[in-house]
Protein backbone atom coordinates (compact mmCIF):
# COMPACT_ATOMS: atom_id res chain seq x y z
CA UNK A 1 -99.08 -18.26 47.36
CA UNK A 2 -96.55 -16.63 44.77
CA UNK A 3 -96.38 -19.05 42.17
CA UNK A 4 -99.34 -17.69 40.47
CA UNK A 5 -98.36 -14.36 40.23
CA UNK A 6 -94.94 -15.12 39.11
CA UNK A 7 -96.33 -17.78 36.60
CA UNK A 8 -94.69 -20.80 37.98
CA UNK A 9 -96.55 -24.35 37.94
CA UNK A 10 -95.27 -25.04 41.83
CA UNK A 11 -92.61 -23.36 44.57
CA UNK A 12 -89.15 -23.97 43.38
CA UNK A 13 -87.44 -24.01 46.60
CA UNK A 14 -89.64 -26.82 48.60
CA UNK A 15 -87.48 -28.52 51.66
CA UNK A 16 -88.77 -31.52 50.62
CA UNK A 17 -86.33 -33.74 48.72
CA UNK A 18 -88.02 -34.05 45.53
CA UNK A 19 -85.49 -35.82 42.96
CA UNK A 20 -86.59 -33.98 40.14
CA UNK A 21 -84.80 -30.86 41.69
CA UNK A 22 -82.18 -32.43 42.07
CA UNK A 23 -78.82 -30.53 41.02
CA UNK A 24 -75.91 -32.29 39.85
CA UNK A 25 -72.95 -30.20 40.56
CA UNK A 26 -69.19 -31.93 40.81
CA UNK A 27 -69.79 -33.34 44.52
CA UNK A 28 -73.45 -35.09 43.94
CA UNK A 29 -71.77 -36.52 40.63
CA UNK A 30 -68.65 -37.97 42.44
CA UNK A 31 -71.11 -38.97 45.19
CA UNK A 32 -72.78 -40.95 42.99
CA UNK A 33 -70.29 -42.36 41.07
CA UNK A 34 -68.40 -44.19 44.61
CA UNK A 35 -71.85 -45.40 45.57
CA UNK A 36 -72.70 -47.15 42.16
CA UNK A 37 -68.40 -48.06 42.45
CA UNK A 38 -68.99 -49.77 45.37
CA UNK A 39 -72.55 -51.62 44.08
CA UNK A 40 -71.33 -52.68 41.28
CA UNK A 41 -67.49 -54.24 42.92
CA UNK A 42 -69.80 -55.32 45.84
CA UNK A 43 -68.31 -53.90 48.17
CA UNK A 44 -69.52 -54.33 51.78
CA UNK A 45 -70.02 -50.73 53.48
CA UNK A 46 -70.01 -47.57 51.84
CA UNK A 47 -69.98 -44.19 53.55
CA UNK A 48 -71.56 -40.65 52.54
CA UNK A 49 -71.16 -37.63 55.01
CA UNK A 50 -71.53 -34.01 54.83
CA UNK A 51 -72.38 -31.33 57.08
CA UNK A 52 -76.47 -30.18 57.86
CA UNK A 53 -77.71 -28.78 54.10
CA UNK A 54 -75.87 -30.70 52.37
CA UNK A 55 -78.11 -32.48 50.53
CA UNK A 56 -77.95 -36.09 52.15
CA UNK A 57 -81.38 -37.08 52.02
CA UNK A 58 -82.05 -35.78 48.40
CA UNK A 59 -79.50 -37.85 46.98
CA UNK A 60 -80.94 -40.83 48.74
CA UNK A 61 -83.96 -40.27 47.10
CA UNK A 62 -82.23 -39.63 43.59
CA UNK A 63 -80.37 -42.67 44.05
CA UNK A 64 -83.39 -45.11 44.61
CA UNK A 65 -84.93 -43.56 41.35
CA UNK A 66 -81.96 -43.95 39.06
CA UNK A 67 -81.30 -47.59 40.05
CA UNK A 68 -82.36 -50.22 37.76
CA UNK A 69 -84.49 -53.37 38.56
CA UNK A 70 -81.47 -55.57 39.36
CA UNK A 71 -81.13 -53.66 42.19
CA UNK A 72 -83.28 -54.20 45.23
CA UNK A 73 -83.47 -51.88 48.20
CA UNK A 74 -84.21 -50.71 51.47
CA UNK A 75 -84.23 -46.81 53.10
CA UNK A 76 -84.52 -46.12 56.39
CA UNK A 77 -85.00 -42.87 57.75
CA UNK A 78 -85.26 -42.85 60.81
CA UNK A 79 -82.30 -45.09 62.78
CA UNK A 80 -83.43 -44.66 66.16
CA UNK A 81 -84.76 -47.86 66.88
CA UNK A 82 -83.41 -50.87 69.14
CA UNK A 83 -81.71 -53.76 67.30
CA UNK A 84 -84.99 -55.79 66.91
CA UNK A 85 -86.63 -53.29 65.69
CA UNK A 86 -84.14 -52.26 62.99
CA UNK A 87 -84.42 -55.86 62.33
CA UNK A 88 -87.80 -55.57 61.62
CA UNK A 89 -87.69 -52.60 59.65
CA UNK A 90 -84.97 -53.48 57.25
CA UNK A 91 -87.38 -56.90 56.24
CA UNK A 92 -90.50 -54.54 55.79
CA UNK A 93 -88.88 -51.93 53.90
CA UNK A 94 -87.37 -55.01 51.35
CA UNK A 95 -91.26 -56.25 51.47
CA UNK A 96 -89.78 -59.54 52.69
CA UNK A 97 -92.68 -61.80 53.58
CA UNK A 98 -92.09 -64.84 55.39
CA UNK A 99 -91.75 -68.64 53.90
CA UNK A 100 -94.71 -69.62 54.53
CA UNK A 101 -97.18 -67.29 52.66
CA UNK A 102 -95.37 -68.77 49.77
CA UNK A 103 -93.79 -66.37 47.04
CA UNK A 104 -94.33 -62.43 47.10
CA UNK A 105 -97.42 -61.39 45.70
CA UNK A 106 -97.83 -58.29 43.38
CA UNK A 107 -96.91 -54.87 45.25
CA UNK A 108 -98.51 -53.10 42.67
CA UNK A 109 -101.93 -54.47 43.82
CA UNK A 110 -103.52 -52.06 46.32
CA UNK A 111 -105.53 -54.83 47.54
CA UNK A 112 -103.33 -56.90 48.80
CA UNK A 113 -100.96 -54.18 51.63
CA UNK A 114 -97.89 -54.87 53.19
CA UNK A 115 -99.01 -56.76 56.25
CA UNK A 116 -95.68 -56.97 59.25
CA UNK A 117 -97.89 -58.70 61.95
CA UNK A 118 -96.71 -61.73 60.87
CA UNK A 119 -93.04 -60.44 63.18
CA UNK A 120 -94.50 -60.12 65.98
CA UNK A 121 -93.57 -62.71 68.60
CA UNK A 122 -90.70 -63.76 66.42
CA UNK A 123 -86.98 -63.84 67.57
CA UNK A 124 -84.09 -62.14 66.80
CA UNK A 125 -82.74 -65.42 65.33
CA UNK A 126 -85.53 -65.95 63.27
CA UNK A 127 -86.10 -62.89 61.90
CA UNK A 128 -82.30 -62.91 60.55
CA UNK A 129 -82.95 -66.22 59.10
CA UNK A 130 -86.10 -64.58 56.74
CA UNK A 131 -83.38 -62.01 55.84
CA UNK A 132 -80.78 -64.32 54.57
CA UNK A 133 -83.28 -66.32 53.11
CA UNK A 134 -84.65 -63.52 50.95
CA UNK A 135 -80.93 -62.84 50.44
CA UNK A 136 -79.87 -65.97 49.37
CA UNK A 137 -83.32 -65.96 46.80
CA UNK A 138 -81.87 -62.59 45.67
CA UNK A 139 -78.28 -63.53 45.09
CA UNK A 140 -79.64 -66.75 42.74
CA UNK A 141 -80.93 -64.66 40.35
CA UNK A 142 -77.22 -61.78 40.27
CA UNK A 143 -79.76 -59.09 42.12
CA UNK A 144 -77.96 -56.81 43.99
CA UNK A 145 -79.58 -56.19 47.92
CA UNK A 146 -78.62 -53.01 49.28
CA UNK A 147 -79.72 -51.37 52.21
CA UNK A 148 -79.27 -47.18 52.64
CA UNK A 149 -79.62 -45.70 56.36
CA UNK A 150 -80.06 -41.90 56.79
CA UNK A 151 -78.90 -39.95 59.39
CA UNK A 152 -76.71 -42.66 60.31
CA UNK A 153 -74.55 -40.22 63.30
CA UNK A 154 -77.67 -41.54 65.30
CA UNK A 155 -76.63 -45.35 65.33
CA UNK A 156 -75.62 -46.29 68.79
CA UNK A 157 -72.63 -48.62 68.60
CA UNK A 158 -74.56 -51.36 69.59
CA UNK A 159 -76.53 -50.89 66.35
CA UNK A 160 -73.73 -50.50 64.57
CA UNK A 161 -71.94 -53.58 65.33
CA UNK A 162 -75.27 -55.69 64.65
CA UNK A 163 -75.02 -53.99 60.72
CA UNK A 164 -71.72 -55.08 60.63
CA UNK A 165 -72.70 -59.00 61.63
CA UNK A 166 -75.80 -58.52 59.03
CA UNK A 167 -73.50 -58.00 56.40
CA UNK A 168 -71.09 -61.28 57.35
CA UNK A 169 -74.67 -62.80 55.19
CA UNK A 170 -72.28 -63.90 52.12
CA UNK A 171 -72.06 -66.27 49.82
CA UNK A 172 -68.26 -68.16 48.73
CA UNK A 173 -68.42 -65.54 46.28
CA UNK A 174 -69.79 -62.37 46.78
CA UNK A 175 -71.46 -60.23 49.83
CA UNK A 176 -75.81 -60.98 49.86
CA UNK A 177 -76.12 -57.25 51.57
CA UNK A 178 -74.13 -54.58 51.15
CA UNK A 179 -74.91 -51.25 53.32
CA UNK A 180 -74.58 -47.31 52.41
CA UNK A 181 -74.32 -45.01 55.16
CA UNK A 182 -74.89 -41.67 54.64
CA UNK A 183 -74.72 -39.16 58.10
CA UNK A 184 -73.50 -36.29 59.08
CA UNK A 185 -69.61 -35.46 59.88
CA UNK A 186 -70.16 -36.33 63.02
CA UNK A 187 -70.33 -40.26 61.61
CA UNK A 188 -67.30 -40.47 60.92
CA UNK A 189 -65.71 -39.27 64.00
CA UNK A 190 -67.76 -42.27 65.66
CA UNK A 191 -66.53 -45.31 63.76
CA UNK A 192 -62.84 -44.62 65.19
CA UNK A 193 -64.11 -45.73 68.62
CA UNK A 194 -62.55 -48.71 69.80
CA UNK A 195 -65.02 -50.67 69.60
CA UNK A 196 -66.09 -49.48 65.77
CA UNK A 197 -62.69 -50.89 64.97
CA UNK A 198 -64.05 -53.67 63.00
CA UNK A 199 -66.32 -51.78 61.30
CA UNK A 200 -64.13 -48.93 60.27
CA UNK A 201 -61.95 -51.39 58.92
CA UNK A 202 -64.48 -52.70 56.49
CA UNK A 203 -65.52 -49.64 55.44
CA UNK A 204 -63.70 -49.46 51.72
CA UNK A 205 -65.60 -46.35 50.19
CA UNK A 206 -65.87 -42.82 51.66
CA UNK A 207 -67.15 -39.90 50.31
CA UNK A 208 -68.14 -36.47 51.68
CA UNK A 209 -70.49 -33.71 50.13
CA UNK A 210 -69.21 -30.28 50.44
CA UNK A 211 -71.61 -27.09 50.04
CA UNK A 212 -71.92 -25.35 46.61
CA UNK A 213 -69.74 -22.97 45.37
CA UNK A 214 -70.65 -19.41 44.57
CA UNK A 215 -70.70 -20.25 40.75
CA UNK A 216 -72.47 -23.89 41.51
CA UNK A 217 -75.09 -21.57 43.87
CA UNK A 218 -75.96 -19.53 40.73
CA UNK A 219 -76.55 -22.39 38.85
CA UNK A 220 -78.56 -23.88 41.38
CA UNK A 221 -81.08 -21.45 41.61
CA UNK A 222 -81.75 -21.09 37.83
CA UNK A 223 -82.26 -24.64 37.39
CA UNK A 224 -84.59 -24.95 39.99
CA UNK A 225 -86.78 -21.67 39.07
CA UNK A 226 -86.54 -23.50 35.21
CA UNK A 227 -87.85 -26.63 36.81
CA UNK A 228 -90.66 -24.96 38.13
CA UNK A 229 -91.81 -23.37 35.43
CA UNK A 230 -89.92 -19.84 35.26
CA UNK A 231 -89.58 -17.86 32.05
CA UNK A 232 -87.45 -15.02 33.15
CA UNK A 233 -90.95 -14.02 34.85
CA UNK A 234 -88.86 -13.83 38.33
CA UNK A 235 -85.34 -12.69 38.95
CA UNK A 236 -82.59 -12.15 41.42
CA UNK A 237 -80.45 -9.46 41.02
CA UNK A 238 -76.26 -9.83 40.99
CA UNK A 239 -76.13 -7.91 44.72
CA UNK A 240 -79.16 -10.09 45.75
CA UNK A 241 -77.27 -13.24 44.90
CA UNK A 242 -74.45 -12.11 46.97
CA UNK A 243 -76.49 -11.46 49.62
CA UNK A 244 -77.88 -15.17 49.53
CA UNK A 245 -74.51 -16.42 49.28
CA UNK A 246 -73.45 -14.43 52.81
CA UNK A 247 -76.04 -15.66 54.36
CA UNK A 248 -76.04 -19.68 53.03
CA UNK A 249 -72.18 -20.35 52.58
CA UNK A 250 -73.50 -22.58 49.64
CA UNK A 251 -75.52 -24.66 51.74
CA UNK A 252 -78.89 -25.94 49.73
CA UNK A 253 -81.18 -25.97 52.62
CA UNK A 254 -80.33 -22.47 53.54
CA UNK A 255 -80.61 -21.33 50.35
CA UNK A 256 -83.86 -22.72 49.32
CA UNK A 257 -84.85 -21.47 52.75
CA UNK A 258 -84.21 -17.81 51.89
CA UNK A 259 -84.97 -17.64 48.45
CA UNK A 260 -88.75 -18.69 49.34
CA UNK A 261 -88.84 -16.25 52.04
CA UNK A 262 -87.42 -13.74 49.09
CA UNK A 263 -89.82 -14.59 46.37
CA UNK A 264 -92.66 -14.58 49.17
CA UNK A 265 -91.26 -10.33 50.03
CA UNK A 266 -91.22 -9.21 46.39
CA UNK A 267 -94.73 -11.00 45.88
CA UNK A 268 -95.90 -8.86 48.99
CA UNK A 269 -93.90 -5.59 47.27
CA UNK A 270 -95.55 -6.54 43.96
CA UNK A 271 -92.13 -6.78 42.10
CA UNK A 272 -90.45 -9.02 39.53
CA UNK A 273 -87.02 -8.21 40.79
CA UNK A 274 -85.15 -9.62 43.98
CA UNK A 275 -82.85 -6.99 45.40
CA UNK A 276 -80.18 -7.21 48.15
CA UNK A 277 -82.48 -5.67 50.45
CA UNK A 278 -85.65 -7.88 50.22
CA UNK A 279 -83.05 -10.88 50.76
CA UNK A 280 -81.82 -9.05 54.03
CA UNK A 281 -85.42 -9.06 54.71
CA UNK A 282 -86.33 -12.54 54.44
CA UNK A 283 -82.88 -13.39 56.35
CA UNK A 284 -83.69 -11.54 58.98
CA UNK A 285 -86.93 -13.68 59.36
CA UNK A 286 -84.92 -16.70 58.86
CA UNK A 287 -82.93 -15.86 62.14
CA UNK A 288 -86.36 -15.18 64.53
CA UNK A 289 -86.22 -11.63 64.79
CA UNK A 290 -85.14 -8.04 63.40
CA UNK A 291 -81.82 -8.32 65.78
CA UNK A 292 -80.93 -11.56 65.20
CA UNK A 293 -78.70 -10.61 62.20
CA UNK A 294 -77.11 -7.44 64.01
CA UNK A 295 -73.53 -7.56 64.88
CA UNK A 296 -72.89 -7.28 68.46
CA UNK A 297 -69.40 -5.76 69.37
CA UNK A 298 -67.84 -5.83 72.57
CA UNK A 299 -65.71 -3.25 72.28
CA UNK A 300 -65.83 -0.68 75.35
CA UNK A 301 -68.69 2.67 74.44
CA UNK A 302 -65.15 5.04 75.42
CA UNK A 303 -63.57 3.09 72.16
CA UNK A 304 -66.49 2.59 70.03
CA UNK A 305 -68.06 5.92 69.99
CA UNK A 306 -65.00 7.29 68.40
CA UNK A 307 -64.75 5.21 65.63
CA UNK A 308 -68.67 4.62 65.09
CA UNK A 309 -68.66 8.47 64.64
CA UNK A 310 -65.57 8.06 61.99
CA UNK A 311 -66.99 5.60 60.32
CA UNK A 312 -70.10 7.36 60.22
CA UNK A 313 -68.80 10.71 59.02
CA UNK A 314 -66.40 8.52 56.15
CA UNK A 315 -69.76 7.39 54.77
CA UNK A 316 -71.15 10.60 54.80
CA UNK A 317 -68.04 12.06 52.43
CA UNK A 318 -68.04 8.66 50.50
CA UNK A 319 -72.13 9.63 49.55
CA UNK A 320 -71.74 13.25 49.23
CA UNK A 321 -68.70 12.54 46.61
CA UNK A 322 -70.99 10.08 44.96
CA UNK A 323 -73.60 12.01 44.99
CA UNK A 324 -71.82 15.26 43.47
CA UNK A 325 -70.48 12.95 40.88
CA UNK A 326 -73.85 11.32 39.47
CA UNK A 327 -75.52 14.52 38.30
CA UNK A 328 -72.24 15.97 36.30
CA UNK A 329 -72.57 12.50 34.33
CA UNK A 330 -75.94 12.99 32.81
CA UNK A 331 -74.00 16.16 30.50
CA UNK A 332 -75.78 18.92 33.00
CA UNK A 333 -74.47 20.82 35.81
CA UNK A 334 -76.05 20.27 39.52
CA UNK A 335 -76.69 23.71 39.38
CA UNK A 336 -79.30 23.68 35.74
CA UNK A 337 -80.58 19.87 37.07
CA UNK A 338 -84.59 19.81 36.39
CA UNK A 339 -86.69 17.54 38.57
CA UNK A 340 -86.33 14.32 36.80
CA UNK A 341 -82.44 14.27 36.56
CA UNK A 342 -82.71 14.54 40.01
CA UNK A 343 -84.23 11.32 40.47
CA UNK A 344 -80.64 9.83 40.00
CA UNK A 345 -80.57 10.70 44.19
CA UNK A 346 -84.51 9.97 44.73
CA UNK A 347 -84.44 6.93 43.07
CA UNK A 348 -81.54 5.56 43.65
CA UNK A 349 -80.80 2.65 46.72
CA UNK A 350 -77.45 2.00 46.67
CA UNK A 351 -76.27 -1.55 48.32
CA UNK A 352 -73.13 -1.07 50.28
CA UNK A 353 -71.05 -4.06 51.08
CA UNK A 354 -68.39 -4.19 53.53
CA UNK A 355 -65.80 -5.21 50.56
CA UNK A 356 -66.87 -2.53 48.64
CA UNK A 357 -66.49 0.44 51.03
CA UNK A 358 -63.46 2.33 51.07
CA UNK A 359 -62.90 4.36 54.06
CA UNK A 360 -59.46 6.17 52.21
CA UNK A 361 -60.88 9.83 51.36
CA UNK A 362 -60.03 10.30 47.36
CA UNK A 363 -57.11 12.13 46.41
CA UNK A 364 -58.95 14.44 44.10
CA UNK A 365 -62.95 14.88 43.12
CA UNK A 366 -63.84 12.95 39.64
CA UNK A 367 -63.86 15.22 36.69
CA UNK A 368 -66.93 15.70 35.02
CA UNK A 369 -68.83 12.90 32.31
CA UNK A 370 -69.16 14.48 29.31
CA UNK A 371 -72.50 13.97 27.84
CA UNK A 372 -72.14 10.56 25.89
CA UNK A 373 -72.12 11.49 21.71
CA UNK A 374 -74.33 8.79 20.77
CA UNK A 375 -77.17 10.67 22.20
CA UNK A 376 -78.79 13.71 21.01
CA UNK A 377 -81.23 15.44 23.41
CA UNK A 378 -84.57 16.32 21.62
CA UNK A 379 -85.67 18.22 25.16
CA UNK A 380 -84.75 19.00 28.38
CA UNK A 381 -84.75 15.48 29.83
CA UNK A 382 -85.97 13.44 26.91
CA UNK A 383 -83.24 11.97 24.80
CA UNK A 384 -83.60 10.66 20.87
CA UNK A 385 -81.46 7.64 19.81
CA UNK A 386 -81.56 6.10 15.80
CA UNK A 387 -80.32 2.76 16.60
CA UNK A 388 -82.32 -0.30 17.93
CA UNK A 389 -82.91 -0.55 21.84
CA UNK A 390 -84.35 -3.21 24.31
CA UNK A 391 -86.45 -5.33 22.63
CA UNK A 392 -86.94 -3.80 19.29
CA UNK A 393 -86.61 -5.10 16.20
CA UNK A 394 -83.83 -3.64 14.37
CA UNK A 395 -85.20 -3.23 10.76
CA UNK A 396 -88.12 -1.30 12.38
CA UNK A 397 -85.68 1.01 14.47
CA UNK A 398 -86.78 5.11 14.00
CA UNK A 399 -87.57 7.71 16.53
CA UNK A 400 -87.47 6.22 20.20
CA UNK A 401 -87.40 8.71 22.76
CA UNK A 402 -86.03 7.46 26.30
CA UNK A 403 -85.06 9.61 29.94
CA UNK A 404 -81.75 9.32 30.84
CA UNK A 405 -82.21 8.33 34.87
CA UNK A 406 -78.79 7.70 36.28
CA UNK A 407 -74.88 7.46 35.32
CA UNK A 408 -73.40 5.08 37.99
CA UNK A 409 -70.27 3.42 38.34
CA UNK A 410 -71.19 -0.04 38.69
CA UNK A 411 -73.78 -2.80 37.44
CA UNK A 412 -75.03 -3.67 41.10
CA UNK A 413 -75.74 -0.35 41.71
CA UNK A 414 -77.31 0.38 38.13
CA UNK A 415 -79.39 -3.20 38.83
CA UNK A 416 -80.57 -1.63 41.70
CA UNK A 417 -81.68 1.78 40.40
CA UNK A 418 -83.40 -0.16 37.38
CA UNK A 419 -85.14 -2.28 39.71
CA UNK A 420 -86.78 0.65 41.56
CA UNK A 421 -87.58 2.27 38.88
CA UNK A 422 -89.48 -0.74 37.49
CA UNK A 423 -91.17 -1.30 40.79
CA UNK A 424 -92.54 1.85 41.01
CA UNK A 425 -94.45 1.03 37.25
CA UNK A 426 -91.87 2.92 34.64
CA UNK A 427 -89.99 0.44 32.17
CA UNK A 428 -86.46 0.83 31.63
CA UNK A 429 -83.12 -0.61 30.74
CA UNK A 430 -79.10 -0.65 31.63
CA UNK A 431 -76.37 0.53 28.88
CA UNK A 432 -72.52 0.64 29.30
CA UNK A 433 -71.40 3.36 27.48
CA UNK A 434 -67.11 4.44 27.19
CA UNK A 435 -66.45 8.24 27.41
CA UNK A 436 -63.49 9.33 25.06
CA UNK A 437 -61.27 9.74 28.08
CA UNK A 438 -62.02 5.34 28.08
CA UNK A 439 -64.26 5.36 31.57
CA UNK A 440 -66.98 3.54 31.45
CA UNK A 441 -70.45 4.02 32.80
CA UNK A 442 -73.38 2.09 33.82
CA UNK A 443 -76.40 4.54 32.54
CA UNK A 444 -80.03 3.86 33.43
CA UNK A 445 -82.67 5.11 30.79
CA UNK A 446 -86.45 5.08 31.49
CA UNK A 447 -88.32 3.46 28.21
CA UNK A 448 -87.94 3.60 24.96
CA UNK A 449 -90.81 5.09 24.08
CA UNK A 450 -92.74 5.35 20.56
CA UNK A 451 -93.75 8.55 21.15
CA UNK A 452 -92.75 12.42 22.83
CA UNK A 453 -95.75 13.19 24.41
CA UNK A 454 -95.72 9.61 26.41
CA UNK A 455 -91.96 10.05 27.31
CA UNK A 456 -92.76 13.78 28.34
CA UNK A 457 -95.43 12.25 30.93
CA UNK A 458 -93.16 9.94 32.68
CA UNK A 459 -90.65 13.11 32.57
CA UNK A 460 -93.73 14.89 34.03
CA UNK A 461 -94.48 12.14 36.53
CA UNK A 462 -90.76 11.51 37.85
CA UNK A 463 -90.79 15.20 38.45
CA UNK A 464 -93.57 15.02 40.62
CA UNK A 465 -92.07 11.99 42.56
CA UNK A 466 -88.69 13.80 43.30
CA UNK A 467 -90.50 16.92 44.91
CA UNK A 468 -92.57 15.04 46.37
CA UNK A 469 -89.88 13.01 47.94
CA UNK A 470 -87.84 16.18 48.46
CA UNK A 471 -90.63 17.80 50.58
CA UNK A 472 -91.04 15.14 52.96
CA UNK A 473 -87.62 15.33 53.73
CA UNK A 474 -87.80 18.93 54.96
């Protein structure tokens, strides 16, 4: 539905588990590096857990497209099944056809389909004899057999011990199956049952995936809006990423989860720009309902009033003292403030985290930002600057005229101003500029603009947008 409109050849952050997406951070690297270990030593079972998310079933997928044609395999997905019929699948997923129709024709051949009637009415017996004869067939010319289960925590340990006979198939010399388990964490709390004993004992090579890291999240999400086509078209802001990082705790499936429900709210709000609060959006539908994400206390009302109506009066100082100290930085006094320097409060959507919140009251008010020197005003709101902004080339650099919006203290907050301001159709930028006292500032500027009369509009139209804003408020 979005991919269009943010120019992107197909959704970035399917559920499916397409290899091509596939993002090789430290854990998927060591996770392949045991299994292809254990391949190559021939070892008999290897293991690979990690909790719901984790990316299990994507690197199953990776793995069968990155092995090479000495390597023969089998995948199944679905383990709940008796032991006949994982008997059964395990030959039809290794296209195993039986003695008798003489050697395997060409799979590539859409005319001639796997056929499995020719199991029915067979025994157990003689359905493990077609596997080890395959096996044997297999192990004549040095190709590797291997056989991958999914979601593995669903073997019952009935099925379990009947893997662990399968893979007694061996030659003098080397194993003719070897088997990779890869389950949840739940698995491995299963093979220390008694009677897994045998089986835990064989198991040589373990390995568990671990959700991404905050850095390793970041990383994730531009590589799969680059494999999908993105050219910077789309774009989640730093406070937006934390957000997604709250509510994921690095897990892939919950972040691909909420960053489609994301890109899916800013194509409904017609913006370019994920902010923290379109992610607490599409969390909250992630959860089932508008409550779902609330934070019930339990507290007795006698107890909690009291401090609700602290906490609630703290805030109150905390935005009044930001407030106050917002308009002194754009070099004018709160008092002389036209219309669109008083966008800095109309525009601006401040995210506040709980880390960021301080609920000490200062020990003194800021002093005032003295106008920064590298800019000269040329009118009232509308600002003149000689060197090269955003986007322009420097040798052509002359008269650009741009609005100063905003002096805030931080990027997330300045992202978050600039965001709004480009959603509601103005174009604009971020600069950190040091005052001669060394504090530094986050200023938002509307523009640049080639011309006065153009920048004088926008001044006109911000105007109009504060007082209208202000009147609704009364």
């Amino acid at each position: 539905m979005y991919e269009k409109y943010y120019g992107l050849k197909e959704k970035p952050f399917n559920l499916t588990p397409d290899p091509e997406f596939l993002f090789e951070n430290e854990h998927f690297r060591g996770a392949f590096d045991n299994i292809i270990y254990g391949i190559k030593r021939l070892e008999g079972f290897t293991t690979i857990v990690g909790d719901v998310g984790t990316g299990k079933t994507t690197l199953c997928w990776a793995l069968l497209g990155r092995l090479d044609k000495s390597v023969r395999t089998a995948l199944i997905l679905n383990p709940l099944l008796t032991e006949e019929d994982m008997l059964k699948a395990i030959l039809q997923d290794f296209g195993i056809r039986p003695r008798r129709q003489g050697p395997k024709p060409d799979a590539s051949d859409p005319a001639l389909p796997y056929d499995p009637s020719w199991m029915q009415g067979m025994t157990k017996k003689e359905l493990i004899d077609e596997l080890n004869f395959f096996l044997l067939d297999g192990a004549e010319k040095n190709v590797f057999n291997i056989l991958i289960i999914d979601e593995a925590q669903n073997l019952s340990p009935a099925l379990l011990e009947q893997l662990r006979i399968l893979s007694n198939l061996e030659t003098a010399k080397k194993k003719l199956l070897q088997i990779i388990f890869v389950g949840q964490l739940e698995f491995e709390k299963k093979l220390h049952l008694p009677e897994l004993r045998q089986l835990n004992q064989r198991i040589t090579i373990r390995y568990a995936l671990k959700p991404l890291s905050r850095k390793d999240m970041l990383q994730y999400i531009e590589h799969r809006l680059s494999v999908a086509g993105s050219r910077r078209s789309v774009g989640f802001s730093r406070g937006a990423l934390r957000c997604i990082y709250s509510y994921s705790k690095g897990y892939p499936r919950l972040i691909n989860i909420i960053c489609d429900r994301s890109l899916l709210a800013g194509y409904s709000e017609r913006t370019r720009v994920i902010t923290p609060r379109i992610v607490r959006k599409a969390a909250r539908v992630l959860h089932g309902s508008e409550g779902a994400v609330r934070v019930r206390f339990a507290f007795p009302a006698r107890v909690m009033i009291p401090i609700l109506a602290l906490v609630v009066l703290t805030l109150i100082a905390l935005f009044a003292w930001k407030w106050r100290g917002s308009l002194p930085a754009l070099g004018v006094s709160a008092a002389t403030a036209s219309p669109l320097q008083a966008t800095a409060g109309a525009l601006r959507f401040p995210v506040i985290e709980p880390a960021e919140v301080s609920y000490a009251a200062p020990k003194r008010a800021p002093s005032p930002l003295p106008a920064p020197p590298d800019f000269k005003p040329a009118a009232t709101v509308v600002l003149r600057t000689m060197e090269p902004l955003p986007g322009s080339d420097p040798a052509t650099a002359g008269d650009r005229y741009i609005l100063q919006i905003h002096s805030l203290k931080t990027r997330d907050n300045a992202d978050d101003a600039l965001a709004q301001l480009q959603s509601n159709g103005f174009p604009g930028f971020v600069k950190l500029l040091e005052t001669a006292d060394g504090r530094s500032w986050y200023v938002v500027y509307a523009g640049p603009y080639d011309a006065l009369p153009r920048a004088r509009e926008d001044a006109a139209a911000l105007g109009r947008r504060w007082t209208e804003a202000a009147a609704s408020r009364r």
